[in-house]
C-alpha atoms as a PDB file:
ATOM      1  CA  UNK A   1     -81.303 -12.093 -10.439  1.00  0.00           C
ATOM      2  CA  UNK A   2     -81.220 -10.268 -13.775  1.00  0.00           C
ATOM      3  CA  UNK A   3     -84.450 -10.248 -16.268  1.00  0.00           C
ATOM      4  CA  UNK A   4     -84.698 -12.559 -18.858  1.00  0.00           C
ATOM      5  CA  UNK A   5     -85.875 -10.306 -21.131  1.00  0.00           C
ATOM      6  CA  UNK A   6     -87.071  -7.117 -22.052  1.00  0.00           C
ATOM      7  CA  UNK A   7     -90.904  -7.784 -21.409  1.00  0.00           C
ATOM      8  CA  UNK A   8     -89.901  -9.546 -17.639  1.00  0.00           C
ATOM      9  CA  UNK A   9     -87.962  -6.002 -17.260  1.00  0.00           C
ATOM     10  CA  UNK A  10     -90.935  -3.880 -17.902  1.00  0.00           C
ATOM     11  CA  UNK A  11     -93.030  -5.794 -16.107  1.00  0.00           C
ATOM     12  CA  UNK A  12     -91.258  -5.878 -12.919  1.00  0.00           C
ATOM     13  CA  UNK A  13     -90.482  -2.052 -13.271  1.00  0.00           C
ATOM     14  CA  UNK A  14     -94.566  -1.789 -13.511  1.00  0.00           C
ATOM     15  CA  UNK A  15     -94.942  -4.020 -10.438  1.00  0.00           C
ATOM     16  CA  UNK A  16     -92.569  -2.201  -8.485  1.00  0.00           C
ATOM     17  CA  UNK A  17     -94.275   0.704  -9.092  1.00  0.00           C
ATOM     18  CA  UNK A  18     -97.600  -0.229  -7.962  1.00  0.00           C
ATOM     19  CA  UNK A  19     -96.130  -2.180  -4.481  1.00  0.00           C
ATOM     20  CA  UNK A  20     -94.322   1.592  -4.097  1.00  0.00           C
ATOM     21  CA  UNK A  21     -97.220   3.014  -4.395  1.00  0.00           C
ATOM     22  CA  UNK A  22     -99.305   0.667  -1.845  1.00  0.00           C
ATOM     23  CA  UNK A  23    -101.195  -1.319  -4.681  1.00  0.00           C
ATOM     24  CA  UNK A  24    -102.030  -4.810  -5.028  1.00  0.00           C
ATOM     25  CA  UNK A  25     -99.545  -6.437  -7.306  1.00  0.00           C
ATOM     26  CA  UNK A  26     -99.877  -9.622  -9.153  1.00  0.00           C
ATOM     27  CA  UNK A  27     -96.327 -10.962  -7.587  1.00  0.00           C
ATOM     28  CA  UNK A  28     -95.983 -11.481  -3.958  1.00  0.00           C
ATOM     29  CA  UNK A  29     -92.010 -10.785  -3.854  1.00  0.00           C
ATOM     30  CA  UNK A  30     -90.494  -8.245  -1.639  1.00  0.00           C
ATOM     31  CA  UNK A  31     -89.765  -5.246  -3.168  1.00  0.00           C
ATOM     32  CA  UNK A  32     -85.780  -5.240  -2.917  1.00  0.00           C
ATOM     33  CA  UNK A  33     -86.172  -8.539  -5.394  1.00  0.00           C
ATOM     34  CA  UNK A  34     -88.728  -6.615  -8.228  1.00  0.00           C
ATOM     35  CA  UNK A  35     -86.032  -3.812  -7.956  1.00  0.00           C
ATOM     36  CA  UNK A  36     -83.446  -6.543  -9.180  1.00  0.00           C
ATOM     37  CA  UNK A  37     -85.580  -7.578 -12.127  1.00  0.00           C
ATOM     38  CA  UNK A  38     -86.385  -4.115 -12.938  1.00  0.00           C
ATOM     39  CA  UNK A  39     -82.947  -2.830 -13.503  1.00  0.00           C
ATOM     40  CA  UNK A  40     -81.424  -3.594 -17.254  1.00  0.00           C
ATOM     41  CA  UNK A  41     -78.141  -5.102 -17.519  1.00  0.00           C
ATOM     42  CA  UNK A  42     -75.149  -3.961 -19.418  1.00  0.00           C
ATOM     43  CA  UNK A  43     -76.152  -6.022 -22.295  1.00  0.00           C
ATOM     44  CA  UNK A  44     -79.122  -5.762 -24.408  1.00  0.00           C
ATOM     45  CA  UNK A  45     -82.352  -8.050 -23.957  1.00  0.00           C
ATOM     46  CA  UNK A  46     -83.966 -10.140 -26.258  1.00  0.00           C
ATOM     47  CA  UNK A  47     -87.745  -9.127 -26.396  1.00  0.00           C
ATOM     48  CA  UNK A  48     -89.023 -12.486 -25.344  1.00  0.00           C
ATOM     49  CA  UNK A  49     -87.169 -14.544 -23.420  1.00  0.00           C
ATOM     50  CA  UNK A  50     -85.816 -18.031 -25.677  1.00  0.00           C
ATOM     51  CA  UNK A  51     -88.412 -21.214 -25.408  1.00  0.00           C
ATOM     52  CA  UNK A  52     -87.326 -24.836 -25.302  1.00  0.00           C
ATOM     53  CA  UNK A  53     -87.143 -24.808 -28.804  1.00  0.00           C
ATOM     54  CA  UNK A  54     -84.802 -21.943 -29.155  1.00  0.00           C
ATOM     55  CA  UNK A  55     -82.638 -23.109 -26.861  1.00  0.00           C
ATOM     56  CA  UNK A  56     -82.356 -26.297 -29.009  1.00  0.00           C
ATOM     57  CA  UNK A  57     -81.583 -24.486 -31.915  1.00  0.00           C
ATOM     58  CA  UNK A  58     -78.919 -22.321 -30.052  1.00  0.00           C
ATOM     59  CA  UNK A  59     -76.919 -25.798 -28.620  1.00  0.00           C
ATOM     60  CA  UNK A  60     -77.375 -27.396 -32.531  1.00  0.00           C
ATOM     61  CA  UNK A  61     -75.773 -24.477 -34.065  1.00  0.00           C
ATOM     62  CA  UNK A  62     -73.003 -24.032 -31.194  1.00  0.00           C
ATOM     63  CA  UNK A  63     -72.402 -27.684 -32.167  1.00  0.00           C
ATOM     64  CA  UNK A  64     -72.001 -27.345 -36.101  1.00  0.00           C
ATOM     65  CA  UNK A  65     -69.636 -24.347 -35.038  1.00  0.00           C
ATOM     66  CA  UNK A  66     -67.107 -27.486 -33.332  1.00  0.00           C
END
């Protein structure tokens, strides 16, 4: 599963680190999973990932565009 955003990304990519290096992490996922969230996409991420509220403004302005 790909990050959400940049921040998820980063975190995960910390996290991974510290379950490589035998430290307690915050997440109890196996470590093939925190590699998936870790590793960017072809696309750029958003720094936060979009709240309930943005989403509604995303669907009312793909709407106006019909």
């Amino acid at each position: 599963m790909p990050p959400v955003s940049e921040k998820q990304r980063r975190f995960f990519g910390a996290e991974l680190g510290r379950k490589r290096k035998g430290e307690a992490t915050k997440t109890d996922m196996p470590e093939a999973t925190m590699k998936e969230f870790a590793t960017a996409p072809e696309k750029k991420l958003p720094q936060r990932a979009p709240t309930l509220a943005d989403r509604a403004k995303m669907r009312a302005k793909q709407r106006k565009k019909k």
